[in-house]
Protein backbone atom coordinates (compact mmCIF):
# COMPACT_ATOMS: atom_id res chain seq x y z
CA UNK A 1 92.45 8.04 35.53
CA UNK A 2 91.76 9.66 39.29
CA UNK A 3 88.04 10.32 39.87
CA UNK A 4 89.39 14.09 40.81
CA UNK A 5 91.48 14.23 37.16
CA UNK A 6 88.23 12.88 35.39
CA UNK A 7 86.16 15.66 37.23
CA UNK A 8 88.25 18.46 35.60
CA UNK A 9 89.99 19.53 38.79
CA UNK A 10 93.99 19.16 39.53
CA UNK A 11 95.13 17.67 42.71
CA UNK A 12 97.05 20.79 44.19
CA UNK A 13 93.76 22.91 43.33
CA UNK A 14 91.20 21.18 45.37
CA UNK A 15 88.22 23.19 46.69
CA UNK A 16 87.71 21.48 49.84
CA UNK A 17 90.83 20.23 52.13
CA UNK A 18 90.26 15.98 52.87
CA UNK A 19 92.17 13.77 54.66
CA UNK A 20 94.48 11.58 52.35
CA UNK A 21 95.28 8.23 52.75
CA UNK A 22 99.25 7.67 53.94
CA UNK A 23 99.20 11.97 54.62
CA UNK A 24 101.09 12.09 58.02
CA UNK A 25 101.13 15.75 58.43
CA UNK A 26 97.84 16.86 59.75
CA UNK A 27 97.00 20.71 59.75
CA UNK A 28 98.23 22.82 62.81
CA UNK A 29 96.63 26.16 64.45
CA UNK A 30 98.44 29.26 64.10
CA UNK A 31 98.62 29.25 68.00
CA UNK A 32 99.82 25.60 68.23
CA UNK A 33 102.40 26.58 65.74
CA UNK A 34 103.35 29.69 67.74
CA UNK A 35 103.65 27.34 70.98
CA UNK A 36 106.21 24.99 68.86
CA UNK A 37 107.99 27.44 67.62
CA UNK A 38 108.22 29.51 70.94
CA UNK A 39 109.28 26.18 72.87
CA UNK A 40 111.61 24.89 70.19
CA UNK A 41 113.25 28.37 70.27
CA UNK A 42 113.97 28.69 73.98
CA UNK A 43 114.80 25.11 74.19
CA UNK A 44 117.40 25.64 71.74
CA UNK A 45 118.83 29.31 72.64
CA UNK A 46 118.03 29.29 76.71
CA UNK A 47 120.99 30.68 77.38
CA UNK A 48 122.81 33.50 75.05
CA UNK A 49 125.01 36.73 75.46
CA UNK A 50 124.28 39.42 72.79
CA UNK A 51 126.47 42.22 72.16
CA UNK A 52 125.16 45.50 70.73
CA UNK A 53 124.42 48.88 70.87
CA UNK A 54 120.94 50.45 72.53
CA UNK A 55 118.45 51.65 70.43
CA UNK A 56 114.83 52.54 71.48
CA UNK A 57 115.13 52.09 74.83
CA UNK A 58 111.78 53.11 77.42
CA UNK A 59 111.27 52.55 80.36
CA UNK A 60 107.32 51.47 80.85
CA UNK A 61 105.06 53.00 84.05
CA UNK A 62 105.44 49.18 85.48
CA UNK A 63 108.98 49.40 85.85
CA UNK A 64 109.84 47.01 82.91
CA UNK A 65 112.19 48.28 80.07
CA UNK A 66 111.84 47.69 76.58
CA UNK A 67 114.72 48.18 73.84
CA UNK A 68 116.44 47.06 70.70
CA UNK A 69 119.81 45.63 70.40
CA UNK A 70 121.48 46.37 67.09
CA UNK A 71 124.61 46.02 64.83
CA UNK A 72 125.93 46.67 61.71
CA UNK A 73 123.29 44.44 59.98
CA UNK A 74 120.92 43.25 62.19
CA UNK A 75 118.23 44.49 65.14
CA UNK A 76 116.61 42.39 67.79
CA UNK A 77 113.85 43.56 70.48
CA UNK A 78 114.75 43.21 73.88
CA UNK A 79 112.87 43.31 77.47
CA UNK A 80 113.79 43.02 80.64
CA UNK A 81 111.62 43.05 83.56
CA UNK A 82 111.09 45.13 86.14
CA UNK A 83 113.18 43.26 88.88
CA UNK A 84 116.02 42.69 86.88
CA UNK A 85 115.61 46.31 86.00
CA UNK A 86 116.13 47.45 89.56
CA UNK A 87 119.42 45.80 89.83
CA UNK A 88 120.91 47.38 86.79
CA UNK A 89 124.42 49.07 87.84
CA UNK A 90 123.82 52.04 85.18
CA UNK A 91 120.95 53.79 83.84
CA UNK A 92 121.25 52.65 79.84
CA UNK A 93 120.75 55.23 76.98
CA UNK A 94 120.98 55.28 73.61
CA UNK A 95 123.97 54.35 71.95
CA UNK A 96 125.52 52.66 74.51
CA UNK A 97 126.92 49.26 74.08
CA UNK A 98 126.03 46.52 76.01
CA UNK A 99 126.30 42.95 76.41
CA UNK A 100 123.21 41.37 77.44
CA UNK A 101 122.59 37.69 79.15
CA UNK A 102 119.25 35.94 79.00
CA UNK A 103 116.92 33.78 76.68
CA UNK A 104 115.29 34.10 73.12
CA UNK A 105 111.64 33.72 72.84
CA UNK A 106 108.82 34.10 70.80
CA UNK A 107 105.72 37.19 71.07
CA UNK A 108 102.81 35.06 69.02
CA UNK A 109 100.96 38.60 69.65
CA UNK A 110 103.58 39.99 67.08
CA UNK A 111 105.15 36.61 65.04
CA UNK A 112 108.16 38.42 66.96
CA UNK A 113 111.45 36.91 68.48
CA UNK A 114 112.54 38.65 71.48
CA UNK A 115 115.54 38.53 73.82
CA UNK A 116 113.96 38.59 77.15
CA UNK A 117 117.42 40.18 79.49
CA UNK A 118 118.38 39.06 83.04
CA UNK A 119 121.90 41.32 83.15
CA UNK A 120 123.23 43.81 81.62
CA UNK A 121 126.68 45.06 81.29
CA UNK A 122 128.51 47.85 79.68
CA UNK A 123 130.40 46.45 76.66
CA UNK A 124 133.91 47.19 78.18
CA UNK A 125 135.50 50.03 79.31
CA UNK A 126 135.26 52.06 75.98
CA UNK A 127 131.71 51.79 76.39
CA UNK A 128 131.50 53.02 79.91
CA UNK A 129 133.58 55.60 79.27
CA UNK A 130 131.44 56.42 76.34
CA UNK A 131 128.15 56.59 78.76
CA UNK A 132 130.70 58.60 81.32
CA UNK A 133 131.11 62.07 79.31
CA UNK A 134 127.73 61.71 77.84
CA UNK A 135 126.55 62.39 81.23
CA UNK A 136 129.05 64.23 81.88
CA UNK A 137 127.76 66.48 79.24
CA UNK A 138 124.48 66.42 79.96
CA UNK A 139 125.12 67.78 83.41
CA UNK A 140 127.12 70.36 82.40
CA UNK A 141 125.23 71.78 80.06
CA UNK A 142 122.70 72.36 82.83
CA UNK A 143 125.08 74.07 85.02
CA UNK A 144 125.99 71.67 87.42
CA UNK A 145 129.29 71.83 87.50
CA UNK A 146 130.08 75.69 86.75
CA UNK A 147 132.35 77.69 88.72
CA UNK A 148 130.52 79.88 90.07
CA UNK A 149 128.26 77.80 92.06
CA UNK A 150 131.05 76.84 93.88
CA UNK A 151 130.77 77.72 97.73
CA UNK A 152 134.25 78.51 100.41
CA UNK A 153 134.31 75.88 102.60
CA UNK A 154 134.21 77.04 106.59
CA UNK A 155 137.33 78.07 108.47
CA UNK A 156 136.76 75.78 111.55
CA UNK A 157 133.53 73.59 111.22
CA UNK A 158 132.38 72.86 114.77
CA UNK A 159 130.04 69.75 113.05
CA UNK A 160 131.05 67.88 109.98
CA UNK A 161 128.72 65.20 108.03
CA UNK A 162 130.54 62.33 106.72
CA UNK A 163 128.62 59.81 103.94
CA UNK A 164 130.66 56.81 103.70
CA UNK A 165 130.50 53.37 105.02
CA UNK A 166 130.81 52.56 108.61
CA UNK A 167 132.69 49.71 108.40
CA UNK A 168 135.87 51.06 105.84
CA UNK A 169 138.97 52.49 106.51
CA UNK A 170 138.15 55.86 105.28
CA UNK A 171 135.97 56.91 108.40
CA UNK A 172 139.03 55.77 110.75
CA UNK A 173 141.30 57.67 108.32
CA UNK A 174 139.41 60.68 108.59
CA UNK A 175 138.16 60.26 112.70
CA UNK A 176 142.17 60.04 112.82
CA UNK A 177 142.98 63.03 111.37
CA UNK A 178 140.78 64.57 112.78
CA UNK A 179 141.81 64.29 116.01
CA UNK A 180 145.33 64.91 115.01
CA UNK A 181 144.69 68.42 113.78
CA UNK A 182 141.73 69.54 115.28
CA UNK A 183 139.12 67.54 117.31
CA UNK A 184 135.45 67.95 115.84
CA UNK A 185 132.22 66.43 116.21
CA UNK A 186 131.21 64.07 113.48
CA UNK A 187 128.20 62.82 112.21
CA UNK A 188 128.27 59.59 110.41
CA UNK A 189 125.67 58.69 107.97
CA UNK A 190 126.12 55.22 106.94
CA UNK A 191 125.48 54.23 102.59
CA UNK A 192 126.92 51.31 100.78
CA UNK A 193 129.62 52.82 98.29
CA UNK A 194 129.32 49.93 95.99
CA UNK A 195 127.00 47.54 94.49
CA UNK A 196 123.15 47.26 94.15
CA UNK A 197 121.79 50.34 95.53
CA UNK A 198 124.90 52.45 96.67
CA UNK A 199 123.96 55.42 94.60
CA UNK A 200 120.37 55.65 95.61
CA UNK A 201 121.33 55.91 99.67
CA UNK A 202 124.58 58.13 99.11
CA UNK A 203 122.09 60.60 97.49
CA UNK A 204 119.76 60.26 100.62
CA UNK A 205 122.45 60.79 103.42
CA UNK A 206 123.20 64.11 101.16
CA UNK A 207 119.67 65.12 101.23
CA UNK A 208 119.59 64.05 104.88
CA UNK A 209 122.04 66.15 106.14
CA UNK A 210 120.88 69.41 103.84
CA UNK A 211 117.20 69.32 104.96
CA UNK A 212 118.78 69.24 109.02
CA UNK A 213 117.44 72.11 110.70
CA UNK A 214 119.84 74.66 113.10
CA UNK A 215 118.87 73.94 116.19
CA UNK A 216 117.46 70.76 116.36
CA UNK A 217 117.96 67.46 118.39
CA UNK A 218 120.60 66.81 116.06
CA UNK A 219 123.00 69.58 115.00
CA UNK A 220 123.29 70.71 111.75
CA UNK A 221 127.00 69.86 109.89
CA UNK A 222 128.59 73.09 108.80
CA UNK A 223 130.45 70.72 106.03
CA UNK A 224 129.42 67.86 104.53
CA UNK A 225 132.34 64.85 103.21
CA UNK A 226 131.29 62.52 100.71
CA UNK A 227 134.19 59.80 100.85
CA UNK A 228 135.37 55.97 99.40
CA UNK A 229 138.25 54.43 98.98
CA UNK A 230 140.18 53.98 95.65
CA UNK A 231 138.57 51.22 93.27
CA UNK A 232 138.26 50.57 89.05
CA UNK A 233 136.27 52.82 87.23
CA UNK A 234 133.13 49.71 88.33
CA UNK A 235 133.83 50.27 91.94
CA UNK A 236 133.53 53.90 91.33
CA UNK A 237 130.32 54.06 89.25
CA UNK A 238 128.06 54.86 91.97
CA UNK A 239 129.74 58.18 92.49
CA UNK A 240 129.22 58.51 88.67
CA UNK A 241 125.18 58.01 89.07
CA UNK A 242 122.85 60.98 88.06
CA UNK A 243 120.97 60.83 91.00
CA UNK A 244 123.97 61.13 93.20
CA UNK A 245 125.81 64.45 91.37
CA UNK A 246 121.96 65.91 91.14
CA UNK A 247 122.20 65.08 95.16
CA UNK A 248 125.73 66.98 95.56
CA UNK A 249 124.88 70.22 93.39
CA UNK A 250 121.87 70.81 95.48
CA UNK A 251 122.93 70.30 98.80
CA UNK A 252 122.76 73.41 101.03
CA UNK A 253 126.11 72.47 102.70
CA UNK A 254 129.34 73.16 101.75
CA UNK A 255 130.54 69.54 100.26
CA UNK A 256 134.04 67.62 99.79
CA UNK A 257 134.46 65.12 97.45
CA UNK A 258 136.80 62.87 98.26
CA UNK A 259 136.08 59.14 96.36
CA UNK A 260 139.10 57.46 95.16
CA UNK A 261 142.48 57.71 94.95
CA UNK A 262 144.17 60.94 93.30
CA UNK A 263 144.37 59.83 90.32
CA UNK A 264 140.67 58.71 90.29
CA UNK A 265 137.98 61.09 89.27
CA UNK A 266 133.60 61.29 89.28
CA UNK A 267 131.33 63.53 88.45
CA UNK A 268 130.92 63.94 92.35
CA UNK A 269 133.58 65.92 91.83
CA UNK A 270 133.18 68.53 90.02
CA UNK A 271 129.59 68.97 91.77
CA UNK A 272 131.00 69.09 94.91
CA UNK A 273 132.13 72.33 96.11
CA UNK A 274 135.81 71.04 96.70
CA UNK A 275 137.49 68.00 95.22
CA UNK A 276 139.91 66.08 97.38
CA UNK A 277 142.50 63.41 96.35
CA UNK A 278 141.62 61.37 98.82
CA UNK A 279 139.71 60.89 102.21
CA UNK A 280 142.74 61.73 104.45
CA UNK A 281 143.22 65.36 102.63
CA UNK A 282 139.64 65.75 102.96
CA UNK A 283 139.93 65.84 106.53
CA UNK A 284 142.90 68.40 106.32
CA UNK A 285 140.70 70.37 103.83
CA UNK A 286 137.73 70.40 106.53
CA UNK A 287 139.84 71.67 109.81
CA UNK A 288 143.18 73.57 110.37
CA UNK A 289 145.49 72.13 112.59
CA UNK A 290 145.29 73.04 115.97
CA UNK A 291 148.76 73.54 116.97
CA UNK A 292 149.30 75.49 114.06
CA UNK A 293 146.55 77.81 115.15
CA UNK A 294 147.60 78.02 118.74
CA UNK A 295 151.41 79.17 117.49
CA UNK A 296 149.86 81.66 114.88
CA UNK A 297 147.88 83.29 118.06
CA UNK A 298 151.00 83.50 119.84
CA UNK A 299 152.86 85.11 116.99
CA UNK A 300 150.20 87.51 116.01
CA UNK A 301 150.03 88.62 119.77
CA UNK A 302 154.08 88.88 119.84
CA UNK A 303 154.19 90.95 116.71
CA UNK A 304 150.77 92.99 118.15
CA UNK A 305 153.07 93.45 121.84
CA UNK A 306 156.09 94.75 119.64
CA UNK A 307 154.61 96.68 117.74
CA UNK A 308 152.67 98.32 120.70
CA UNK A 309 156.03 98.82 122.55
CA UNK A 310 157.56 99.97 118.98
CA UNK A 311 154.87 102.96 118.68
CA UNK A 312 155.28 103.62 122.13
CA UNK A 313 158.59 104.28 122.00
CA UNK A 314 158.45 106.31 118.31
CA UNK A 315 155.86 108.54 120.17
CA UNK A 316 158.25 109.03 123.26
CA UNK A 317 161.04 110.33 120.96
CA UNK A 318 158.83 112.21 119.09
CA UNK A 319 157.43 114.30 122.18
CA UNK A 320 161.35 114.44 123.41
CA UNK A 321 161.87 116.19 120.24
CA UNK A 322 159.23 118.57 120.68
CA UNK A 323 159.60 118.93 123.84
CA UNK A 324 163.07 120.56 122.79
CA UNK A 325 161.72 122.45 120.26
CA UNK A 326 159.74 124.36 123.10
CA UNK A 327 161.09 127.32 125.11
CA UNK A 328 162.17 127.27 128.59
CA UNK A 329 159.36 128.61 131.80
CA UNK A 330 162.08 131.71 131.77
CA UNK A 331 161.86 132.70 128.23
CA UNK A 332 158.06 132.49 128.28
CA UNK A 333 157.56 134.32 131.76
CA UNK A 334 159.78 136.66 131.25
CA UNK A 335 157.71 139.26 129.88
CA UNK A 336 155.14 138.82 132.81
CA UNK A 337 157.49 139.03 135.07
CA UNK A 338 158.65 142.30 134.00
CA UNK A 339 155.15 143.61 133.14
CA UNK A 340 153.91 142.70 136.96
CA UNK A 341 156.82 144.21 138.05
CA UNK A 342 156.05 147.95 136.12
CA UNK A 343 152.24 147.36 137.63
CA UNK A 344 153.80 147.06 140.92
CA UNK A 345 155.56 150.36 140.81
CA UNK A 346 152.64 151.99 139.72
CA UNK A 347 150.56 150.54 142.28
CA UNK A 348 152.44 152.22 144.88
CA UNK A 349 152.47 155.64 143.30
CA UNK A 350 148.88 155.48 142.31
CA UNK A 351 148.25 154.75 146.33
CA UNK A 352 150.02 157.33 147.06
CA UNK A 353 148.03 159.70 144.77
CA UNK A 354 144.80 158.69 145.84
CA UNK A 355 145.57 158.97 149.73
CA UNK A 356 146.26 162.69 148.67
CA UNK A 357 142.94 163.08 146.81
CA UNK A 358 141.10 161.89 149.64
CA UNK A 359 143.12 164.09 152.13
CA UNK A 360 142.13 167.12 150.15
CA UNK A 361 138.46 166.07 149.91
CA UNK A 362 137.82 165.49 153.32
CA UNK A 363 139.13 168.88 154.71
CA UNK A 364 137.40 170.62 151.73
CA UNK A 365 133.91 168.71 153.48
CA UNK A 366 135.43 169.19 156.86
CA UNK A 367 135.01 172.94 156.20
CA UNK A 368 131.36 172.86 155.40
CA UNK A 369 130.47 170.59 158.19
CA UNK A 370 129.52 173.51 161.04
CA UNK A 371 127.65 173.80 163.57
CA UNK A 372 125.72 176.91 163.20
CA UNK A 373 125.03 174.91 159.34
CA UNK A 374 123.88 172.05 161.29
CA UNK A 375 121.43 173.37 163.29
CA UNK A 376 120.11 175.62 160.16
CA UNK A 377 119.05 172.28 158.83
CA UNK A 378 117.50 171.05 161.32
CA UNK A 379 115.25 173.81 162.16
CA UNK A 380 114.38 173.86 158.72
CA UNK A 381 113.45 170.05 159.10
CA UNK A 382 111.53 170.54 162.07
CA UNK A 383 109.27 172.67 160.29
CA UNK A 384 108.87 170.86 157.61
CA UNK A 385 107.29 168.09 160.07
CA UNK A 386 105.10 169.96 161.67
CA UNK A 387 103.20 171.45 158.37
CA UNK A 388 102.93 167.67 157.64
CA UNK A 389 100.72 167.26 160.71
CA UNK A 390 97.10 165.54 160.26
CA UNK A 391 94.42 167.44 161.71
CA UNK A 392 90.66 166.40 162.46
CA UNK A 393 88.66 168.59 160.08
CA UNK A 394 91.41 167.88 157.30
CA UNK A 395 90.62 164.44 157.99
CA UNK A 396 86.95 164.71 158.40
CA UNK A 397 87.06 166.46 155.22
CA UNK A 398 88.56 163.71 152.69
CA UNK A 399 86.22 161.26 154.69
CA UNK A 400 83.08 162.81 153.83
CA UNK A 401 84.62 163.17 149.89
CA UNK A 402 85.23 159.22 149.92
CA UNK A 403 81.83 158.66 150.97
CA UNK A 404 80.29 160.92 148.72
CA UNK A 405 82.19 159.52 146.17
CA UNK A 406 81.15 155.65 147.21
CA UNK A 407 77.61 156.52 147.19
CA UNK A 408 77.69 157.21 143.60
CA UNK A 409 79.39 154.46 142.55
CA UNK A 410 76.46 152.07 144.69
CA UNK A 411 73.87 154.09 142.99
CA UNK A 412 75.46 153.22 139.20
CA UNK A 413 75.75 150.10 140.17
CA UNK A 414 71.91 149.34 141.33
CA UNK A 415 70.93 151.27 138.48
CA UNK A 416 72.69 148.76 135.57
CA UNK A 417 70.89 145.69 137.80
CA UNK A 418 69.00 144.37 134.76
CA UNK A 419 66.57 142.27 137.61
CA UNK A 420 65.91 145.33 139.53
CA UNK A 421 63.14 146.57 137.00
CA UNK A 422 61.91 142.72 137.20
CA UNK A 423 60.06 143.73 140.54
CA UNK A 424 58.09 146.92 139.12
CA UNK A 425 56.35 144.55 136.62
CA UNK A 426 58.77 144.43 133.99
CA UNK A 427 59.48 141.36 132.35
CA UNK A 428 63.07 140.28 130.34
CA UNK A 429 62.03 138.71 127.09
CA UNK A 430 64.93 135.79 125.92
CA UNK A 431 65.28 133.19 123.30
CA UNK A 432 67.99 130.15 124.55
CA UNK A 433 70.51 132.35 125.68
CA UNK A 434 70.25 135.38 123.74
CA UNK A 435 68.15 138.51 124.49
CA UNK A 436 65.37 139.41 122.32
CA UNK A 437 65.24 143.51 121.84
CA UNK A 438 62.85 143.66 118.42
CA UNK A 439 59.63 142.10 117.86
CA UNK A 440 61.05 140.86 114.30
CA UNK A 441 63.52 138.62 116.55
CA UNK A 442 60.31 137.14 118.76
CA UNK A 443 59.04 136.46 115.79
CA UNK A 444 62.09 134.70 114.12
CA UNK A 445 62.66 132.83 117.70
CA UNK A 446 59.18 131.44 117.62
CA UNK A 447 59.22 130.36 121.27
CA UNK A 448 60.93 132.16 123.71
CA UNK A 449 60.71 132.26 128.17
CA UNK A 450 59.31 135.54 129.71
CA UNK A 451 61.82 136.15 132.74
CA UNK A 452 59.89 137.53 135.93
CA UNK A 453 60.82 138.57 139.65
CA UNK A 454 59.86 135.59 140.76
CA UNK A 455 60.24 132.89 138.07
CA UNK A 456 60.55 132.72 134.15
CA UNK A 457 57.60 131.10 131.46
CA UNK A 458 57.40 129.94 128.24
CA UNK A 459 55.65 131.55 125.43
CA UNK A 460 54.80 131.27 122.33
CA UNK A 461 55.00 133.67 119.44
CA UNK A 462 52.04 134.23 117.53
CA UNK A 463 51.36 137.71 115.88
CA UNK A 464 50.07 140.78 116.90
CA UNK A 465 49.68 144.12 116.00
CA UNK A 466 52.38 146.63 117.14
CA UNK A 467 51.44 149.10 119.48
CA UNK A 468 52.12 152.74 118.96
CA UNK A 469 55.41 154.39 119.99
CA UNK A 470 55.62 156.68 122.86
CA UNK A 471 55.26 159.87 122.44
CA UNK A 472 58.90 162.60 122.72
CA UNK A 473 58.72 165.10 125.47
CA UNK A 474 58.32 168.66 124.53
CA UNK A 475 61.21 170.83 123.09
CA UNK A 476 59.73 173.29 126.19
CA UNK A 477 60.05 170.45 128.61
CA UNK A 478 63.47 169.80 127.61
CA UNK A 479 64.48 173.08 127.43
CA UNK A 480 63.04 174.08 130.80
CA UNK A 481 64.94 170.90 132.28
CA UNK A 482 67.81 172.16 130.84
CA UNK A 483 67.62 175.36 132.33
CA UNK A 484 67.30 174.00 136.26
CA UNK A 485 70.10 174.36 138.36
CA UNK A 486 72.58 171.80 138.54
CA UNK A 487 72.17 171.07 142.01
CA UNK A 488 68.71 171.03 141.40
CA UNK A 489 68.68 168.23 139.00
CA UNK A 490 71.18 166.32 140.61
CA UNK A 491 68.28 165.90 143.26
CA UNK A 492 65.82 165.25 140.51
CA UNK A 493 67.94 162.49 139.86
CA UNK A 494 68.92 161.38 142.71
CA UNK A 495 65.00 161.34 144.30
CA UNK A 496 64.22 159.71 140.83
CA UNK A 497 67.05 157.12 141.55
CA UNK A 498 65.66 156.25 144.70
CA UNK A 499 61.77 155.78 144.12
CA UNK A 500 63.31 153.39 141.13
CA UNK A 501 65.46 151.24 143.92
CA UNK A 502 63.21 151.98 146.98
């Protein structure tokens, strides 16, 4: 019997693990199994193709993108790193299927298995399709593509823009009819239209051209042509890119699309303002043809000279009519005629009348006019003149009565001098400007300028007492003054008037 039996304890419930003799399978790490396991798996699938639809997908800040790949019955987590991400030909979504090339390994951080992608394709053309209209949705549902946002395209663009590549036969196409029609100048911007990075720079020329300036070194297009030629629905797919229709609906320009064939359509397309089958009709879309123009010019200005010639001759039969309609010079002068010819007749009888008037008017005068009448008239003149005859005292007379009369007036006036008192002593009491006549205005002045003969002074209001009015003249005085002669007190006056200005 085993030590280990005799002890009470069973083999396969030992307390402490020991080393047994002829045991050849020591105990491993949980990261030492994780490396054997991750080698073992990679050595074994290095290379595998999964089919299956997205689910999950993310893309991280770092650029990587992280997913799971599933079917019917199964789901396994996918990455794929950020270079490989960069070269993807389509932006994956949900639900699209995909076959995707790489290597299975292990994530010891999770006890995961992982397919770690290189490339990724659409799962056939069903699936591309499928990721097609779901964009295609998407896009439309924002607006994109309505109607309305649709602009006319120019009637004869002086510049046009063309995105394509510079080494295709679409630009020659285009440059070709071009010059066929209508010579323009064309600005190429040069993309790829396939491959690795096609969509990114088709969207830049776009944006390029709509953020030109009028008026700069380089002129601004008036229309814009974003062209390819024909291709599978692959070749296509840049024109398909969200970036690129995003690009189209907001340029500024009027836009043609004209990638593929006819029978080939993107969603540059619809964002575009016009669709054209192919890069040759775009270029008949973008210009009219010259000749075409030149003839129409020439019609129009035959059809403008006929019809000038056509209303000149409908108004020349239209005055010959009236001119009918009207009556001849005779019929209208007719009446003038014989009313100049009544006035005529008159004239001469009226002439004749008057010559007798006067006749019998000037020997009626020629009666009065004698000369005993004559002289009657002028002797009666004659003595009118000499009672107008000026005589010395007459004259001496009025003379003295002017000068009388001018000695008065001198006297008034030196008498309403208001200086003249100023030199008997008086004074002329004013405030500023204004007079002052009552002692209640001296006092409301305050200050006021005493005005002299010889100067004015300044004085200053005080108080006082008022002195006593003077006293009236009698009622005899007044009386007895009344009763002098008026020649007498006109010399009163007078010999009063002249001590005052003496």
């Amino acid at each position: 019997m085993s030590p280990e039996y005799e002890a009470g304890f069973d083999v396969s419930g030992r307390l402490l693990a020991e080393d047994r003799a002829g045991d050849n399978a020591p105990p491993l790490s949980v990261s030492e199994l994780s490396a054997v396991l991750k080698r073992t798996v990679e050595d074994r699938f290095g290379h595998v193709r999964l089919r299956g639809e997205i689910s999950g997908f993310k893309r991280a800040g770092s650029g990587h993108i992280y997913l799971c790949l599933k079917d019917d019955n199964a789901v396994i987590d996918g990455v794929m790193w950020k270079g490989g991400a960069a070269r993807l030909p389509f932006a994956p979504q949900d639900g699209v299927e995909v076959i995707a090339t790489g290597k299975l390994t292990t994530y010891p951080g999770r006890s995961k298995y992982q397919i770690v992608i290189d490339r990724m394709e659409l799962a056939g053309e069903g699936a591309l399709m499928a990721l097609l209209e779901k964009l295609k949705a998407k896009l439309a549902g924002e607006g994109l593509f309505d109607r309305d946002r649709k602009r006319r395209l120019p009637f004869m663009p002086r510049v046009i823009g063309v995105v394509t590549s510079p080494t295709g036969a679409v630009i020659r196409d285009i440059l070709h009819r071009l010059e066929d029609r209508c010579p323009t100048q064309v600005l190429l911007w040069p993309v790829l239209v396939q491959g690795q990075g096609a969509a990114e720079q088709v969207a830049r020329a776009v944006r390029g051209f709509s953020a030109m300036q009028p008026g700069g070194p380089i002129p601004r297009p008036d229309l814009v042509i974003v062209a390819r030629g024909g291709g599978s629905i692959e070749d296509l797919w840049s024109f398909n890119e969200e970036i690129v229709v995003r690009a189209v609906a907001e340029c500024s320009i009027p836009i043609i699309s004209a990638v593929g064939h006819e029978t080939d359509t993107t969603l540059c397309d619809y964002a575009a303002d016009m669709r054209a089958p192919t890069p040759t009709a775009a270029a008949e879309m973008a210009v009219p043809v010259r000749a075409e123009l030149a003839a129409l010019l020439k019609e129009q200005g035959l059809r403008m000279d006929r019809a000038v010639r056509r209303g000149a001759a409908q108004a020349r039969e239209r005055f010959d009519m009236q001119v009918r309609l009207l009556p001849s010079p005779d019929t209208l002068l007719a009446p003038q005629r014989q009313r100049l010819d009544q006035l005529s007749d008159n004239l001469v009888g009226c002439l004749r009348h008057r010559v007798a008037d006067a006749r019998t008017h000037l020997s009626q005068a020629s009666g009065a006019l004698r000369p005993a009448l004559l002289r009657q008239y002028v002797n009666r003149a004659k003595e009118r003149v000499e009672r107008l005859q000026l005589r010395p005292d007459y004259l001496a007379r009025v003379y003295r009565d002017r000068a009388t009369a001018f000695d008065r007036l001198a006297r008034l006036f030196l008498s309403v001098n208001p200086d003249l008192p100023l030199q008997r002593g008086f004074a002329r009491v004013m405030a500023a400007d204004r007079l002052i006549r009552t002692v209640g205005d001296a006092q409301a002045a305050g200050a006021v300028s005493l005005h002299f003969a010889d100067g004015a002074v300044g004085a200053t209001i005080e108080g006082g007492s008022v002195p006593a009015p003077l006293e009236k003249p009698s009622a005899e005085v007044i009386s007895s003054a009344q009763r002098a002669p008026r020649k007498v007190r006109d010399q009163q006056q007078g010999s009063g008037q002249q001590d005052l200005f003496s």
